[in-house]
N, C-alpha and C. Protein backbone atom coordinates (compact mmCIF):
# COMPACT_ATOMS: atom_id res chain seq x y z
N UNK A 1 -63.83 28.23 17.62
CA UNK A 1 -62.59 28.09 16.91
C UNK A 1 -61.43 27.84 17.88
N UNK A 2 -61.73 28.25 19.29
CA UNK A 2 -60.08 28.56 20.28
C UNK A 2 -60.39 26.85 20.65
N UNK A 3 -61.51 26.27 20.63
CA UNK A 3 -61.43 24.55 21.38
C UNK A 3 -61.05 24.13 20.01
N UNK A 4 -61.48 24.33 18.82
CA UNK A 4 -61.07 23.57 17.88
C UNK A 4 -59.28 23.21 17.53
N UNK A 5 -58.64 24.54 17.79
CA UNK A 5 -57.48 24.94 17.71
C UNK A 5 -56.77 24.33 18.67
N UNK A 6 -57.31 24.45 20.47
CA UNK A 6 -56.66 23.76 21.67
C UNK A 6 -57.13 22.35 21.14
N UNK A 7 -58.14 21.46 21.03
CA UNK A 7 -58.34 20.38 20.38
C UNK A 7 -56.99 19.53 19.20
N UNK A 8 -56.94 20.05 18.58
CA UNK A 8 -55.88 19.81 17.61
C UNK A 8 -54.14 19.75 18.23
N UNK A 9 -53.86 21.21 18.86
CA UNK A 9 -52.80 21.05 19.56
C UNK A 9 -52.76 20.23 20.73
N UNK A 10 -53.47 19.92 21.43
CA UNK A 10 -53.36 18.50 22.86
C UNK A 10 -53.56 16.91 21.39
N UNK A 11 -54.26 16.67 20.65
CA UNK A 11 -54.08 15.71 20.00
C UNK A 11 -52.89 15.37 18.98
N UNK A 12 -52.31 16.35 18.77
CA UNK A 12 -50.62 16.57 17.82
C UNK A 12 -49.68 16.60 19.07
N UNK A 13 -49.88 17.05 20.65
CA UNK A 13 -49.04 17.00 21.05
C UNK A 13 -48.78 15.39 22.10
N UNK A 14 -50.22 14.83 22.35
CA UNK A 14 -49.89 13.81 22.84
C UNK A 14 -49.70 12.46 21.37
N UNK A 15 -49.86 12.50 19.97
CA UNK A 15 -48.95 11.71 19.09
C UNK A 15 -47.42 12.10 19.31
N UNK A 16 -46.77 13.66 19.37
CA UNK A 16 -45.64 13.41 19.96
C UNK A 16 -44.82 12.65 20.68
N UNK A 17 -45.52 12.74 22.00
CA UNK A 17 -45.39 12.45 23.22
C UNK A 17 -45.72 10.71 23.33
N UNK A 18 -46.43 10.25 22.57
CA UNK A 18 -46.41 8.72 22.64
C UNK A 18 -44.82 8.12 22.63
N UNK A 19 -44.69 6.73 22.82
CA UNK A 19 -43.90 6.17 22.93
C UNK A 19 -43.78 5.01 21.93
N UNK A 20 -42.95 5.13 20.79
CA UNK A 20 -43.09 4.72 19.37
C UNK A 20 -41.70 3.75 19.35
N UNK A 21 -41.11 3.43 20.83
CA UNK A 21 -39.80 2.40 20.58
C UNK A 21 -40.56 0.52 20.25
N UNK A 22 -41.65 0.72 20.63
CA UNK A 22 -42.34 -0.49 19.68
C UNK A 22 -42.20 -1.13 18.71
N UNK A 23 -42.02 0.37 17.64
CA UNK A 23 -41.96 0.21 16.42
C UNK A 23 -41.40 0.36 15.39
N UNK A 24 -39.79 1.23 16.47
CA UNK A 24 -38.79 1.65 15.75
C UNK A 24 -37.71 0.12 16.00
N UNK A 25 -37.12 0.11 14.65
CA UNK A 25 -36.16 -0.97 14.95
C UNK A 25 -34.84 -0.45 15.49
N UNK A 26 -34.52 -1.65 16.23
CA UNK A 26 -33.37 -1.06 16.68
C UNK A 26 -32.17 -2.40 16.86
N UNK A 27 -31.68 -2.96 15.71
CA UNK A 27 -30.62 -3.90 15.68
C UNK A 27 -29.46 -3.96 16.64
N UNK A 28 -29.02 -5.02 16.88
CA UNK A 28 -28.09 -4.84 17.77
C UNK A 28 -26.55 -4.55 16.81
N UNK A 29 -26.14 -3.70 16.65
CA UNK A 29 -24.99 -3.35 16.15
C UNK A 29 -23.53 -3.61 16.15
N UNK A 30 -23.48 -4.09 17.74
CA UNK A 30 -22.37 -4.87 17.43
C UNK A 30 -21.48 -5.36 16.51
N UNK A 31 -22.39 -6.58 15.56
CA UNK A 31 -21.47 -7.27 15.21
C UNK A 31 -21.27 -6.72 13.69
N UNK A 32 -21.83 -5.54 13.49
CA UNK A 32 -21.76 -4.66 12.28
C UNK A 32 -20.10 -3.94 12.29
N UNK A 33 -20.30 -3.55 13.50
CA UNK A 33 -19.40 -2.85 14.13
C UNK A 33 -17.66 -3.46 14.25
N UNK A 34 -17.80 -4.54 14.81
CA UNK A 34 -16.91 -5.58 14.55
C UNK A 34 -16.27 -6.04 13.18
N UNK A 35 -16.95 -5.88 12.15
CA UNK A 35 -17.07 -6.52 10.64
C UNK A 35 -16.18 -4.89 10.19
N UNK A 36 -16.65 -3.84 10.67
CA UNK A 36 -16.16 -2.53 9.97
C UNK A 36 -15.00 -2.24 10.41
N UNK A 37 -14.57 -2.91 11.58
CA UNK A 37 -13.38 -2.72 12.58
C UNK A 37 -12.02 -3.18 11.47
N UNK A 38 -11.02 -2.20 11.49
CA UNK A 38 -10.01 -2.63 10.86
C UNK A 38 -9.02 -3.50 11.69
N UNK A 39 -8.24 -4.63 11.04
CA UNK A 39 -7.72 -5.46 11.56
C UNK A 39 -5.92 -4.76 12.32
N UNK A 40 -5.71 -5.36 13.19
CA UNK A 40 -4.61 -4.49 14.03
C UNK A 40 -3.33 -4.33 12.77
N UNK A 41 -2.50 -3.37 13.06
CA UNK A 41 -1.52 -3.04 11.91
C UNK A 41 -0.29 -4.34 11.98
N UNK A 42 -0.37 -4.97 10.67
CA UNK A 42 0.70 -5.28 10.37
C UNK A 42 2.04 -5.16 9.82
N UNK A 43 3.15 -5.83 10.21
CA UNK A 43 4.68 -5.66 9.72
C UNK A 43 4.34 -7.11 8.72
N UNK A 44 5.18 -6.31 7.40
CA UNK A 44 5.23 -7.40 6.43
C UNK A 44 6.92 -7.31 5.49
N UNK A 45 7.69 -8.52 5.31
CA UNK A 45 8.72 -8.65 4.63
C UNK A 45 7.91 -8.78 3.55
N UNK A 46 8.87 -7.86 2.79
CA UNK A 46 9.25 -7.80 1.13
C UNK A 46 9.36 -9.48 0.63
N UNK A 47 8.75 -9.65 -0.34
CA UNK A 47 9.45 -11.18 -0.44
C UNK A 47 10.27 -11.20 -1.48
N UNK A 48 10.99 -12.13 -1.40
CA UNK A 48 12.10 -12.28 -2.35
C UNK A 48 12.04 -12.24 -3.67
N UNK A 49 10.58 -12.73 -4.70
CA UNK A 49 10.64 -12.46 -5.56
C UNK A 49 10.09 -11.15 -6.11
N UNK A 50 9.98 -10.18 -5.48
CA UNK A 50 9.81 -8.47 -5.75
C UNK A 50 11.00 -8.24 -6.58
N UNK A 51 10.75 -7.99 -8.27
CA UNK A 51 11.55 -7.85 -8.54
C UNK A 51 11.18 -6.31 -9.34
N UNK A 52 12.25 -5.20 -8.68
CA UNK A 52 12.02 -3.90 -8.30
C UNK A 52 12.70 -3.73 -9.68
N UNK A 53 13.42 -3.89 -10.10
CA UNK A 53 13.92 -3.55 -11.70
C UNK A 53 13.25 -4.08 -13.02
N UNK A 54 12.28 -4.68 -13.12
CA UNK A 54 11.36 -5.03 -14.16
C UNK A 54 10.74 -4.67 -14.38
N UNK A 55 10.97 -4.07 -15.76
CA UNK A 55 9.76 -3.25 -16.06
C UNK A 55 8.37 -3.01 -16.62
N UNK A 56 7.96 -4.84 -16.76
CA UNK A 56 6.83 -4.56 -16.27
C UNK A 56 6.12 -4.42 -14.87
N UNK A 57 6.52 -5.19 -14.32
CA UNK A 57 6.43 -4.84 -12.64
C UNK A 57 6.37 -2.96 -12.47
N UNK A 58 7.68 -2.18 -12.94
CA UNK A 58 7.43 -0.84 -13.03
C UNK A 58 6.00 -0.51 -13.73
N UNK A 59 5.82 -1.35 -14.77
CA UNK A 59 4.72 -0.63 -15.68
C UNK A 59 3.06 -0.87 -14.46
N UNK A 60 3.08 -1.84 -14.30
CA UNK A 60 1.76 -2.53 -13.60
C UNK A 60 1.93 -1.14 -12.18
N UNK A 61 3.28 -0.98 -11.61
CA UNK A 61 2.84 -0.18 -10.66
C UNK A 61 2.34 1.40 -11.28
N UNK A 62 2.83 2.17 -12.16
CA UNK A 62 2.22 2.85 -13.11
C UNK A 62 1.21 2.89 -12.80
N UNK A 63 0.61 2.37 -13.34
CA UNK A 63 -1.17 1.79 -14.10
C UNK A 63 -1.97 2.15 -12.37
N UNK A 64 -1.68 1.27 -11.69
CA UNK A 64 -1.73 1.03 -10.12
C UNK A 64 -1.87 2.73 -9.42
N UNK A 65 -0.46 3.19 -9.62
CA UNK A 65 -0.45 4.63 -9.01
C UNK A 65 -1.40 5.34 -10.12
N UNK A 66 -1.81 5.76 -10.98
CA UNK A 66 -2.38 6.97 -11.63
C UNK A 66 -3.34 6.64 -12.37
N UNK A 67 -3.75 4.96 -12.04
CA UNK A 67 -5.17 4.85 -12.81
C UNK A 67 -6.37 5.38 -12.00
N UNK A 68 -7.51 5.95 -12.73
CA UNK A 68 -8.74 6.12 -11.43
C UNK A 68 -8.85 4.68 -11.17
N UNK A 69 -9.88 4.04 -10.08
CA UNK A 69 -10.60 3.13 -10.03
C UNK A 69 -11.01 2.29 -10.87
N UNK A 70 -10.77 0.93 -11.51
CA UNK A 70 -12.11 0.22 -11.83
C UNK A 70 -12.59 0.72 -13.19
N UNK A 71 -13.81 0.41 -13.48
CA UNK A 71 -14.45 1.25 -14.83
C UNK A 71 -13.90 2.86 -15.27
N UNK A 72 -13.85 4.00 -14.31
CA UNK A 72 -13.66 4.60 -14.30
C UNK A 72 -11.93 5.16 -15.23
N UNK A 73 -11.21 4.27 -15.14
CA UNK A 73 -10.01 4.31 -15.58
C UNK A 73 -10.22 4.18 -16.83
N UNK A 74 -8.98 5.71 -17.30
CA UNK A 74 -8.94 5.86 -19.04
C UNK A 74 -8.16 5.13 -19.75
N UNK A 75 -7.33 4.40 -19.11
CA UNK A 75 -6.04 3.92 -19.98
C UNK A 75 -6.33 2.06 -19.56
N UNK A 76 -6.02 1.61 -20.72
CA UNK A 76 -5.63 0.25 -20.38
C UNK A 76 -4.72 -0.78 -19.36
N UNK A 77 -5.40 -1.82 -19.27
CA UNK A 77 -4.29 -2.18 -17.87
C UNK A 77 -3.04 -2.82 -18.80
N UNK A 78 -2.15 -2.57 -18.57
CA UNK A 78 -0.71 -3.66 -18.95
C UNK A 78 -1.23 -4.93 -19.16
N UNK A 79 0.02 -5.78 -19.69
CA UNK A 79 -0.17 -6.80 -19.34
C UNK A 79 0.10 -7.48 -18.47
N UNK A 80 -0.47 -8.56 -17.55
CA UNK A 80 -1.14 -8.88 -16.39
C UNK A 80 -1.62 -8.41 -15.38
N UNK A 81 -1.99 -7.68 -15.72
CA UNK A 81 -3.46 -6.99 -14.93
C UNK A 81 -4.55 -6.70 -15.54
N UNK A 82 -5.42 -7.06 -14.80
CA UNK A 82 -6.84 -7.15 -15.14
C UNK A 82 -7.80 -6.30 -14.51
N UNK A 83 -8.77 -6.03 -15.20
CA UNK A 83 -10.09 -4.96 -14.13
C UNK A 83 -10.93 -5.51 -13.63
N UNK A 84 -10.96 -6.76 -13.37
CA UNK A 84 -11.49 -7.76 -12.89
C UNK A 84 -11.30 -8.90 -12.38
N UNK A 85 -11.94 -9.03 -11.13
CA UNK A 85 -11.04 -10.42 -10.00
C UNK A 85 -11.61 -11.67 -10.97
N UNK A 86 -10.93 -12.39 -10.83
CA UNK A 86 -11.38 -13.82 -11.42
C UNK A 86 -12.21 -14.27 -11.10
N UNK A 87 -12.31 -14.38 -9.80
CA UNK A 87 -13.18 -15.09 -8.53
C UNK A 87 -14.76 -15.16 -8.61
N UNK A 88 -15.13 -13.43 -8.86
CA UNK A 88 -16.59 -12.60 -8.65
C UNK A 88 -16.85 -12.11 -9.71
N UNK A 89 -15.91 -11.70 -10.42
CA UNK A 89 -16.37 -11.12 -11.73
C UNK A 89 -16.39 -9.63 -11.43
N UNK A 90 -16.18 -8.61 -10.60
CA UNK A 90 -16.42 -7.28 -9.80
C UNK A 90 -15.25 -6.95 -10.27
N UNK A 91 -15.42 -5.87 -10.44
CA UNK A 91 -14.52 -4.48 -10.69
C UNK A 91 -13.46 -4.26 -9.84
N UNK A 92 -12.19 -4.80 -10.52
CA UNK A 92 -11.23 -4.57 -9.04
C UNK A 92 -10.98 -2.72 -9.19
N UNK A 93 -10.67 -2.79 -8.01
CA UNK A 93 -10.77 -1.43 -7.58
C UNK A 93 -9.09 -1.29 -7.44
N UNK A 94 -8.51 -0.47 -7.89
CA UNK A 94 -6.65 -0.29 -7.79
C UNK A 94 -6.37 0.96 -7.39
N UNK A 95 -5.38 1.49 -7.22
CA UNK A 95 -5.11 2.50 -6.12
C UNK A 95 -5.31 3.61 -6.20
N UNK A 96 -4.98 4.53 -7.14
CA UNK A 96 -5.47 6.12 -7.78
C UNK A 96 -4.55 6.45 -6.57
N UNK A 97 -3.22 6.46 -6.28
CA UNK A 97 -2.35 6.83 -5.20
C UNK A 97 -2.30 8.48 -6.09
N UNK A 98 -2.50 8.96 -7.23
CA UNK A 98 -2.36 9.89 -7.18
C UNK A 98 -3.30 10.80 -7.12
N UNK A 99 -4.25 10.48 -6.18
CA UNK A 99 -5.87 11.32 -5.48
C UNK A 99 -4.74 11.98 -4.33
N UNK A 100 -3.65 11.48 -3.97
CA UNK A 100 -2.91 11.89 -2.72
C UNK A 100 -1.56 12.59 -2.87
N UNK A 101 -1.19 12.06 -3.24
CA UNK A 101 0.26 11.60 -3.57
C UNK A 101 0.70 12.50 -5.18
N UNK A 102 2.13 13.23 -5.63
CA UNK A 102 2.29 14.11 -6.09
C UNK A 102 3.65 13.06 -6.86
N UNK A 103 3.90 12.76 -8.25
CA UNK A 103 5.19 11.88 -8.56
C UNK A 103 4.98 12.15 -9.89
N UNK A 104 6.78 12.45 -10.29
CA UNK A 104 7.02 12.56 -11.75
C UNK A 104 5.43 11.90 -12.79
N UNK A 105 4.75 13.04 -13.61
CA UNK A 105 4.09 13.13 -14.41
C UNK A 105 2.41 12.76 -14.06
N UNK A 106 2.93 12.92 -12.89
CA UNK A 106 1.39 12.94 -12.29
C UNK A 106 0.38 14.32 -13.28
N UNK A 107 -0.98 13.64 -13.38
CA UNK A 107 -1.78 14.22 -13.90
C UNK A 107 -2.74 15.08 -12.37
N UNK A 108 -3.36 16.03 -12.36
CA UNK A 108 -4.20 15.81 -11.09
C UNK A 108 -3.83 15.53 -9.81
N UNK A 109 -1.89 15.62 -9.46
CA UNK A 109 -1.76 15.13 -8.44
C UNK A 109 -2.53 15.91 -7.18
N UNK A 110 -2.75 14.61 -6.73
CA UNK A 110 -2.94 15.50 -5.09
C UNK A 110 -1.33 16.13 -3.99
N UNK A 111 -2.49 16.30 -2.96
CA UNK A 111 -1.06 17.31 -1.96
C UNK A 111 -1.74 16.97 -0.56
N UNK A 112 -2.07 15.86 -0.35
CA UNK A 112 -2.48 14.91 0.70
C UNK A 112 -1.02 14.60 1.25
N UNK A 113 -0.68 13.52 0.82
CA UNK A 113 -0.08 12.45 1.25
C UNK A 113 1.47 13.38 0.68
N UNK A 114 2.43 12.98 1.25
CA UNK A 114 3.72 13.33 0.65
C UNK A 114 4.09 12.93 -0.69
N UNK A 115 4.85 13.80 -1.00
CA UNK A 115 5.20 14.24 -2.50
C UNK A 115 6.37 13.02 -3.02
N UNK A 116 6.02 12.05 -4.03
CA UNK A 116 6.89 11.50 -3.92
C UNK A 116 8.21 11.55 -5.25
N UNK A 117 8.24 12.66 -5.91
CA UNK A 117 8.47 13.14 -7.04
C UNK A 117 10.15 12.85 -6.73
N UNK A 118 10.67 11.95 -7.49
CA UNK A 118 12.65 11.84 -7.04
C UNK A 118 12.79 11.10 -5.92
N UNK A 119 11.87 10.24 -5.51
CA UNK A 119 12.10 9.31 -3.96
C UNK A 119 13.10 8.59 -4.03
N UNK A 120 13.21 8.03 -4.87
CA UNK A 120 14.69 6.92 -4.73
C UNK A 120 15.74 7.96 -4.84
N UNK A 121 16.09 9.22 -5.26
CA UNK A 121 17.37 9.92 -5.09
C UNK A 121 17.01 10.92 -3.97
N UNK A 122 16.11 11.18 -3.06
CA UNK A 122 16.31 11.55 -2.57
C UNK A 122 16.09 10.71 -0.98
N UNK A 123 15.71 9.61 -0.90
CA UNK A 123 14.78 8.73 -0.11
C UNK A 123 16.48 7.58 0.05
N UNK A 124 15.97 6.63 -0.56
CA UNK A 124 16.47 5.59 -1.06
C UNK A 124 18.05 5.36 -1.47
N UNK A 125 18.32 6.30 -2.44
CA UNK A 125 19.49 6.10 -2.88
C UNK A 125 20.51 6.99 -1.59
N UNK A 126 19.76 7.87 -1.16
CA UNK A 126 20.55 8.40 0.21
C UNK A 126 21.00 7.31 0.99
N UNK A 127 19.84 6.60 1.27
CA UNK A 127 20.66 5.86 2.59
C UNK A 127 19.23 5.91 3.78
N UNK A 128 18.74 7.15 3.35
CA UNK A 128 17.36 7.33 4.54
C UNK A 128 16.57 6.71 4.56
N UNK A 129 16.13 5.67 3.62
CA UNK A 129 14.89 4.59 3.53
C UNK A 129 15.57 3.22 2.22
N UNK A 130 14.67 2.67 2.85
CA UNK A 130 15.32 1.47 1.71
C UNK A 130 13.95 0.98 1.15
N UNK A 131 13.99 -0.24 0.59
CA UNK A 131 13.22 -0.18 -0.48
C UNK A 131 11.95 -1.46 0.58
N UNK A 132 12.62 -2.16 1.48
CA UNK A 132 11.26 -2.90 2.27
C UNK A 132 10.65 -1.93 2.89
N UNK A 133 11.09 -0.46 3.12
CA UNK A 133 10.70 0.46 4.19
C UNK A 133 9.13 1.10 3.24
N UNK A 134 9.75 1.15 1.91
CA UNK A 134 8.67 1.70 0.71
C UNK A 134 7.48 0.19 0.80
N UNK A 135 7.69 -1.06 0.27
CA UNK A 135 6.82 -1.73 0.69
C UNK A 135 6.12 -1.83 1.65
N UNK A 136 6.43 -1.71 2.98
CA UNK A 136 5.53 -1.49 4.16
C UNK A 136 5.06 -0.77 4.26
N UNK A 137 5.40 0.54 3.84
CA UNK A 137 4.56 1.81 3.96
C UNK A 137 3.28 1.52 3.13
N UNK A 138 3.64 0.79 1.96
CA UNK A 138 2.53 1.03 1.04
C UNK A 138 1.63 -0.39 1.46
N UNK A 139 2.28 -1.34 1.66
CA UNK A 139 1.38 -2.46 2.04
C UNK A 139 0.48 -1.99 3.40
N UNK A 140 0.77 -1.45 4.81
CA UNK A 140 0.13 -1.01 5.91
C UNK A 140 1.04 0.06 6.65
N UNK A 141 0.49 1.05 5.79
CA UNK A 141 1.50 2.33 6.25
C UNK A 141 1.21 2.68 8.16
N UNK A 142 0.12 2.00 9.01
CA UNK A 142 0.07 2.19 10.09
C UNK A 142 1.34 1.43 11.43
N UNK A 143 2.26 0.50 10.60
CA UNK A 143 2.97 0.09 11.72
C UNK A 143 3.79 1.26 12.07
N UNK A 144 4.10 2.38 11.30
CA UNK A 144 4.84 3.17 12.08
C UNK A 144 4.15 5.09 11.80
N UNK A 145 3.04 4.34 11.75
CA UNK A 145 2.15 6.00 12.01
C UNK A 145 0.18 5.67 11.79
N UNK A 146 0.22 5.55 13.54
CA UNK A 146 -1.29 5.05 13.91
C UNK A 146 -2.22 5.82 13.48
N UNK A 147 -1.82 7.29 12.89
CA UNK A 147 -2.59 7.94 12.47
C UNK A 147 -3.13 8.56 10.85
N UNK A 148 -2.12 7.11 10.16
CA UNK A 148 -2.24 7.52 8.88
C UNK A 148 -3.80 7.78 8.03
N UNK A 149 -3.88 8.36 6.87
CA UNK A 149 -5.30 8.13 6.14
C UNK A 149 -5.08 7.53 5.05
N UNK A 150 -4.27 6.92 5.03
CA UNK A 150 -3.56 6.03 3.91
C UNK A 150 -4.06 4.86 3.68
N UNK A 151 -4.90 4.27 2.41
CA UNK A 151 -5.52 2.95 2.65
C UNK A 151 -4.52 1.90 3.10
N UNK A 152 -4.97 1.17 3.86
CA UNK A 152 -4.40 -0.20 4.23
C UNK A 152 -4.62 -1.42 3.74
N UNK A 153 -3.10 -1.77 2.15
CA UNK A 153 -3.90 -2.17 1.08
C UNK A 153 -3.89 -3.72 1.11
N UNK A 154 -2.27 -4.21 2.17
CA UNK A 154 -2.31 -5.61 1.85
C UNK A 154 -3.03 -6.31 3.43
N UNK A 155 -2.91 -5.58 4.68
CA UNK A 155 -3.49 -5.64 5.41
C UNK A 155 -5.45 -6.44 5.34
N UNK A 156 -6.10 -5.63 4.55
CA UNK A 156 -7.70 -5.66 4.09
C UNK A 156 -7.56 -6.25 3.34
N UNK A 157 -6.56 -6.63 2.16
CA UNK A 157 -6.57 -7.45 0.90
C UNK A 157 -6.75 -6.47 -0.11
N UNK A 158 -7.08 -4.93 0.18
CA UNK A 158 -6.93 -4.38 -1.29
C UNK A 158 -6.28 -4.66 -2.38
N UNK A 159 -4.74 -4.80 -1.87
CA UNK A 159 -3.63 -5.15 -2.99
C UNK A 159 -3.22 -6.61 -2.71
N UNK A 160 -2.49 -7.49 -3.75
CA UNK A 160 -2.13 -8.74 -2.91
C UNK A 160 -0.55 -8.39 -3.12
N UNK A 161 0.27 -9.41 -2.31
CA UNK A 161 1.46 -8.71 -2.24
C UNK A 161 2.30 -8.72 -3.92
N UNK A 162 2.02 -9.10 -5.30
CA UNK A 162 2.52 -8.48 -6.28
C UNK A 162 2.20 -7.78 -6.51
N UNK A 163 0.98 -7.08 -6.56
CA UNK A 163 0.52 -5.18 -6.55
C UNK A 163 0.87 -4.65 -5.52
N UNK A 164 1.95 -4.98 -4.22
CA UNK A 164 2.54 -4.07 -3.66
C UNK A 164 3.68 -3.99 -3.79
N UNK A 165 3.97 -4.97 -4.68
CA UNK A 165 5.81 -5.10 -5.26
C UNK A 165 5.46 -4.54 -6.18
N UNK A 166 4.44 -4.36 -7.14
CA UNK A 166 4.74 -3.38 -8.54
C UNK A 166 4.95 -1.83 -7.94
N UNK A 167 3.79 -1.92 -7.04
CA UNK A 167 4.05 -0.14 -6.30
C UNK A 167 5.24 0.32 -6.09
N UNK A 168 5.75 -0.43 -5.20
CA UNK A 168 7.25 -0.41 -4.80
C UNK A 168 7.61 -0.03 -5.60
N UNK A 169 7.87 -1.06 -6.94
CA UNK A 169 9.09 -1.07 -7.56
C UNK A 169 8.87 0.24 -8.92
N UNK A 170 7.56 1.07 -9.05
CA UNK A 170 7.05 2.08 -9.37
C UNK A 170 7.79 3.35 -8.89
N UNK A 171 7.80 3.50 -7.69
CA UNK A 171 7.37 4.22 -6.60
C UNK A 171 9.45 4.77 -6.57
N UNK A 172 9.69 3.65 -6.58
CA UNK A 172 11.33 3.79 -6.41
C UNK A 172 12.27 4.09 -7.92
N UNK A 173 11.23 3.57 -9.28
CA UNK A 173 12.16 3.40 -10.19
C UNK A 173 12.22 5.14 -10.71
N UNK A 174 13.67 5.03 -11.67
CA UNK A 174 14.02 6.17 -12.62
C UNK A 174 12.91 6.39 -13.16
N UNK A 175 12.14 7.91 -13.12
CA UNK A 175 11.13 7.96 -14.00
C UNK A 175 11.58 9.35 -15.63
C-alpha cells in the first residue's frame, strides 16, 4: 500500500511539475489594451446653439439625469429622444447621473459625486461657475480633475454634444 500511495504521489506530482506553456494560450495583449485605453482629456466650447432655457432641452436633460439605462428605464423618453441609436438598432445607454449625483427630486439619489440640489443659485447665479464650466464638467469632467470617476461622456461618444447641452441646461435650470 506505502509504494502504491508513493506511486501515485511522484505521478500527481511530476503532472504538476510538467511544463503546460505549450498549451496555455497566451495572446499578445497589447493591442486590447490600447483599444481599452481612454483617450487624453479634452477641453470643449459650449456651442452656440445650447439653448439652456428650453424646455424641452430642460425636459430631455431630465429624462438623461434620472432615467436608469436603456431598457431598464421606467418612464418614457420625451420627445426627441429615443432608446435607440438609429445606426445599430442597440439600446442607447443615457446617463442615470442620479446613481451619483443628489438634485431637486431625485429618486434614489446617490452621495458619490457632489450634490447638485440649487446649483445655479448657488453655483452659477453667484458668479462661481458659469454655465460652459457645467458643460465641460459634464462633457469630460477630467480637464480639470485627473482623478475623476465621472463617465467621460462626450470625450468616448457616450453623449453627443445635444445630450450635453440638455444636461447642462437640466442641471442649471429652476427646478
Amino acid at each position: 500500500m506505502r509504494k502504491s500511495i508513493l506511486s501515485t504521489l511522484l505521478v500527481g506530482t511530476s503532472l504538476i511539475a510538467a511544463n503546460y506553456s505549450g498549451i496555455i494560450e497566451a495572446p499578445d495583449a497589447s493591442e486590447i489594451i490600447k483599444k481599452d485605453l481612454l483617450p487624453q482629456p479634452q477641453a470643449y466650447t459650449m456651442p452656440s446653439s445650447c439653448n439652456l432655457n428650453d424646455p424641452a432641452a430642460i425636459k430631455r436633460g431630465e429624462y438623461f439625469f434620472h432615467g436608469l439605462n436603456g431598457d431598464e428605464t421606467k418612464i418614457d423618453p420625451p420627445d426627441g429622444v429615443s432608446r435607440k441609436y438609429s445606426s445599430n438598432g442597440k439600446v442607447k445607454q443615457y446617463g442615470n447621473c442620479v446613481a451619483c449625483h443628489n438634485i431637486e427630486g431625485a429618486v434614489g439619489a446617490g452621495n458619490i459625486g457632489p450634490d447638485l440640489t440649487n446649483y445655479k443659485s448657488t453655483f452659477v447665479d453667484s458668479g462661481v461657475r458659469n454655465n460652459a464650466f457645467v458643460y465641460q464638467k459634464i462633457a469630460d469632467p477630467r480637464v480639470d480633475n485627473s482623478n475623476t470617476r465621472m463617465t467621460i461622456n462626450l470625450t468616448t461618444k457616450l453623449f453627443n454634444e445635444q445630450e450635453i447641452c440638455d444636461l447642462t441646461a437640466y442641471v442649471i435650470a429652476k427646478k
